[in-house]
Protein backbone atom coordinates (compact mmCIF):
# COMPACT_ATOMS: atom_id res chain seq x y z
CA UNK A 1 -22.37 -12.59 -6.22
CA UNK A 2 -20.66 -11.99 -9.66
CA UNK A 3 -17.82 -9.44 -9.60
CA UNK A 4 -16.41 -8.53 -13.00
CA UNK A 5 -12.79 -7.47 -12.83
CA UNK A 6 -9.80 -6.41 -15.46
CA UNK A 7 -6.07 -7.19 -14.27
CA UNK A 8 -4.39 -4.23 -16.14
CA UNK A 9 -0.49 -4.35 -16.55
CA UNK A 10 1.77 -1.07 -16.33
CA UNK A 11 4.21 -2.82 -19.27
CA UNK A 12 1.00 -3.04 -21.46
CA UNK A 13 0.30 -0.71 -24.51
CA UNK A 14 -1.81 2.55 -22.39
CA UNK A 15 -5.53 2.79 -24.36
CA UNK A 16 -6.25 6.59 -24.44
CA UNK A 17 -9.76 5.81 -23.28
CA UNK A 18 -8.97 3.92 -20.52
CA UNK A 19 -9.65 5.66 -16.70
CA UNK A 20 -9.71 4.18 -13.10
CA UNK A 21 -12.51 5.89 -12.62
CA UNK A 22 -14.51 3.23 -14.62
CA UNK A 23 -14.66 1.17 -10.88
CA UNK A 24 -15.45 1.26 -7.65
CA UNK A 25 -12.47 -0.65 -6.35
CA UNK A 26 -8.60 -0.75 -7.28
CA UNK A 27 -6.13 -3.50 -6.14
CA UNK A 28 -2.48 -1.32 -7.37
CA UNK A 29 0.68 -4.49 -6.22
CA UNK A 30 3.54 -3.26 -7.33
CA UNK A 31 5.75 -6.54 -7.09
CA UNK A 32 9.40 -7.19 -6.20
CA UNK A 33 12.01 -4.63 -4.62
CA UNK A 34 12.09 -1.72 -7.43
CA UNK A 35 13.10 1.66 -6.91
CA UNK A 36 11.14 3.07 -9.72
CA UNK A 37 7.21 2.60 -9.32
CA UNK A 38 5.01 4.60 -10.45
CA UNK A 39 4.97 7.11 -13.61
CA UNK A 40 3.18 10.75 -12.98
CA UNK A 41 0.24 9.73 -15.14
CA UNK A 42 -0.37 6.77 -12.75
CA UNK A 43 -0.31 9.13 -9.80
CA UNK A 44 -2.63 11.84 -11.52
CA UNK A 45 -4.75 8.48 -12.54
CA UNK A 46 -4.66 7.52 -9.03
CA UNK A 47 -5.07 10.69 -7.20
CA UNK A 48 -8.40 10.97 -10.06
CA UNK A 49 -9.51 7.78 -8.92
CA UNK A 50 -9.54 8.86 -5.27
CA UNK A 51 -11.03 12.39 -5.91
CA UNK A 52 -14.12 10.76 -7.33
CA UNK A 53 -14.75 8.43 -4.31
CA UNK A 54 -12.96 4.85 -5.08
CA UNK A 55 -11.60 2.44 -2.62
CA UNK A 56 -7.80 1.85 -2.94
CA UNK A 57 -5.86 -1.46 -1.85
CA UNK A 58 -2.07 -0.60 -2.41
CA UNK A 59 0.35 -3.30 -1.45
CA UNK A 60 3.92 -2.42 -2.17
CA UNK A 61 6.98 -3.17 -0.24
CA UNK A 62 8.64 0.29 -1.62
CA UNK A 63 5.94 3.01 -2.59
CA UNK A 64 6.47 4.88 0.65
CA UNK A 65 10.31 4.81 -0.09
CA UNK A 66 9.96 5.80 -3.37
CA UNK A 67 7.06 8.32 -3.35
CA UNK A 68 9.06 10.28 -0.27
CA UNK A 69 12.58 10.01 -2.11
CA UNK A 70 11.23 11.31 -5.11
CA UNK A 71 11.96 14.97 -6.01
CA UNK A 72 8.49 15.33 -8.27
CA UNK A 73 6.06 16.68 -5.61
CA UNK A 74 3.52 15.05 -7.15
CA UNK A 75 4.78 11.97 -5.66
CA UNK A 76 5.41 13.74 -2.60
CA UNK A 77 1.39 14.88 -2.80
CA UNK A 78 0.09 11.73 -3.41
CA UNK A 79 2.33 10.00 -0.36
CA UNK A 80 1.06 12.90 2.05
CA UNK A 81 -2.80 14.03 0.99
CA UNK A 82 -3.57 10.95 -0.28
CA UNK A 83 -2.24 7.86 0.99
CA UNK A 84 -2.10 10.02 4.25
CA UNK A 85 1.41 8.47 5.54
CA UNK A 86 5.10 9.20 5.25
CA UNK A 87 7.71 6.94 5.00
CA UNK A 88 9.82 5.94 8.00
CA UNK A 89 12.44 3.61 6.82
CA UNK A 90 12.58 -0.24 6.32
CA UNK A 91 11.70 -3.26 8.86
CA UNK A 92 13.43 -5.99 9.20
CA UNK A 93 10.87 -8.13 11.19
CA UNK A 94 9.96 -10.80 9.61
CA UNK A 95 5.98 -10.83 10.32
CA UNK A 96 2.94 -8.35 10.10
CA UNK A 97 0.67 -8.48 13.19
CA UNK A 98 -2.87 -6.58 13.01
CA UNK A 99 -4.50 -4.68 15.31
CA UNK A 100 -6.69 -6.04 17.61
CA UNK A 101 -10.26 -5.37 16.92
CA UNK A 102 -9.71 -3.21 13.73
CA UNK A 103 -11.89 -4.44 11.23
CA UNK A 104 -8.94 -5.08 8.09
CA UNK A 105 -6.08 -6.33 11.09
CA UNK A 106 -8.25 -8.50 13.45
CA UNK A 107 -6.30 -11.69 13.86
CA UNK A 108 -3.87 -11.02 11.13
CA UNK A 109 -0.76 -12.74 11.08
CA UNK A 110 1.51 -12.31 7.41
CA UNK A 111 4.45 -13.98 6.82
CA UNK A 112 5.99 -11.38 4.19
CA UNK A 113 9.71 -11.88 4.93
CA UNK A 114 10.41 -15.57 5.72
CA UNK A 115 8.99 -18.97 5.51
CA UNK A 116 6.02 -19.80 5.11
CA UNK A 117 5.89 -16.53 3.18
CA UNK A 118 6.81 -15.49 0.08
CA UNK A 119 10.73 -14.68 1.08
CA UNK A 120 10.82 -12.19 -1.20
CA UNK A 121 10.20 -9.01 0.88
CA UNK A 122 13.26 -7.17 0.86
CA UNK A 123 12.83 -4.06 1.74
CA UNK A 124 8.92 -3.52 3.60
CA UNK A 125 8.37 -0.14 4.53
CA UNK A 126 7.75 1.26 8.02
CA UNK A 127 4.71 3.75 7.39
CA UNK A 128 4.54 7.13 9.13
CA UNK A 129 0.52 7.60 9.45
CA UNK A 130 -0.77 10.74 9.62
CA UNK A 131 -3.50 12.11 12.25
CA UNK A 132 -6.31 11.30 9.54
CA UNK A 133 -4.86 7.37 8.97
CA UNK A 134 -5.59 4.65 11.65
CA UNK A 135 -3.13 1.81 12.36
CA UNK A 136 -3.92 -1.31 10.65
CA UNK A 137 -1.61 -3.58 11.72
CA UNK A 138 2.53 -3.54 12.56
CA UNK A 139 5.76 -5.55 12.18
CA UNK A 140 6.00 -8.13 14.42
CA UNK A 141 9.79 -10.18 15.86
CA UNK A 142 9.94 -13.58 15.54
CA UNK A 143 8.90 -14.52 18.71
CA UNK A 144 5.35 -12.92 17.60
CA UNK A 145 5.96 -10.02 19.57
CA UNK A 146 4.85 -6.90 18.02
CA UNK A 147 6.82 -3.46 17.29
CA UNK A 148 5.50 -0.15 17.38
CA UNK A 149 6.46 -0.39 13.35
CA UNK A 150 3.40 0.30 11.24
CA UNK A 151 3.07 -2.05 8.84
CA UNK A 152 -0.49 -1.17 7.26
CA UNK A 153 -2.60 1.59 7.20
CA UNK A 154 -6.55 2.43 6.55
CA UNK A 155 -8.16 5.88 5.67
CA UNK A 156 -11.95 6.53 5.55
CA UNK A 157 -12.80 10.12 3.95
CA UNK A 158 -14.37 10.56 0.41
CA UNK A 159 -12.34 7.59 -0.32
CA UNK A 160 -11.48 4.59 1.38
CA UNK A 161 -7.97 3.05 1.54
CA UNK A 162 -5.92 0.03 3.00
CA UNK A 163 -2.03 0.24 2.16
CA UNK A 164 -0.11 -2.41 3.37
CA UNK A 165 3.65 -1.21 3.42
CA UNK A 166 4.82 -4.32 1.96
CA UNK A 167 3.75 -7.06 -0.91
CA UNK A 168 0.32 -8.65 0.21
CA UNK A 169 1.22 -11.77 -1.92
CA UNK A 170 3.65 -12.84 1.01
């Protein structure tokens, strides 16, 4: 199959027109350690986006950080209703185990923090899952021994998500 796709830039001019609720799916990667991510019109966009029934990927090493440090409770809405998480600090493990038998985590083994990976993961966020979120997959020590750390996250509701509490292009 053919999928068409846009790669839309937060630095880039905003078009008035332009929604998120134009697709089905949304990839949001926020990059490199930052400590400011997302503006409230992204998180109204977002939350709009979810309301109508998309499917969210969001790989950040710092939205959970940011989102529950931030005194806008939008941010603090979006974190809790939506993403259906809190934040519960920052791992230093250097690899991402999934869950056995979950169908995003099944034999998944990420290298976010060290070599072979991208070595740029400074500061991965432990995720705080709500009753409604299912566990993914969690931070593994180097000896591929896995924490009870919770690395990634799914939710199936009106919406479907995956956020992976640190940058997927490790």
């Amino acid at each position: 199959p053919i999928y068409i796709y846009d790669i839309w830039h937060t630095q880039a001019k905003s078009n008035p027109s332009f929604s998120f609720n134009q697709y089905k799916y949304l990839i949001w990667f926020t990059g490199d350690h930052k400590t400011s991510l997302f503006t409230r019109a992204q998180v109204e966009s977002l939350m709009s986006f979810l309301d109508h029934g998309g499917n969210l990927f969001l790989t950040s090493q710092d939205a959970a950080e940011v989102l529950s440090g931030s005194s806008d409770p939008w941010d603090t809405l979006f974190l809790k209703n939506y993403l259906h998480t809190g934040y519960n600090g920052v791992s230093p493990q250097h690899l991402v185990a999934g869950k056995p038998g979950d169908e995003v985590g099944d034999n998944l083994w990420i290298y976010p923090a060290s070599t072979p990976g991208a070595n740029n993961q400074s500061s991965k966020d432990i995720l705080a899952p709500d009753s409604f979120a299912d566990t993914v997959a969690v931070y593994a020590g180097t000896e591929f021994s896995p924490t009870d750390s919770v690395a990634a996250i799914k939710f199936k509701g009106s919406y479907k998500l995956v956020f992976f509490g640190f940058g997927f292009e490790a």
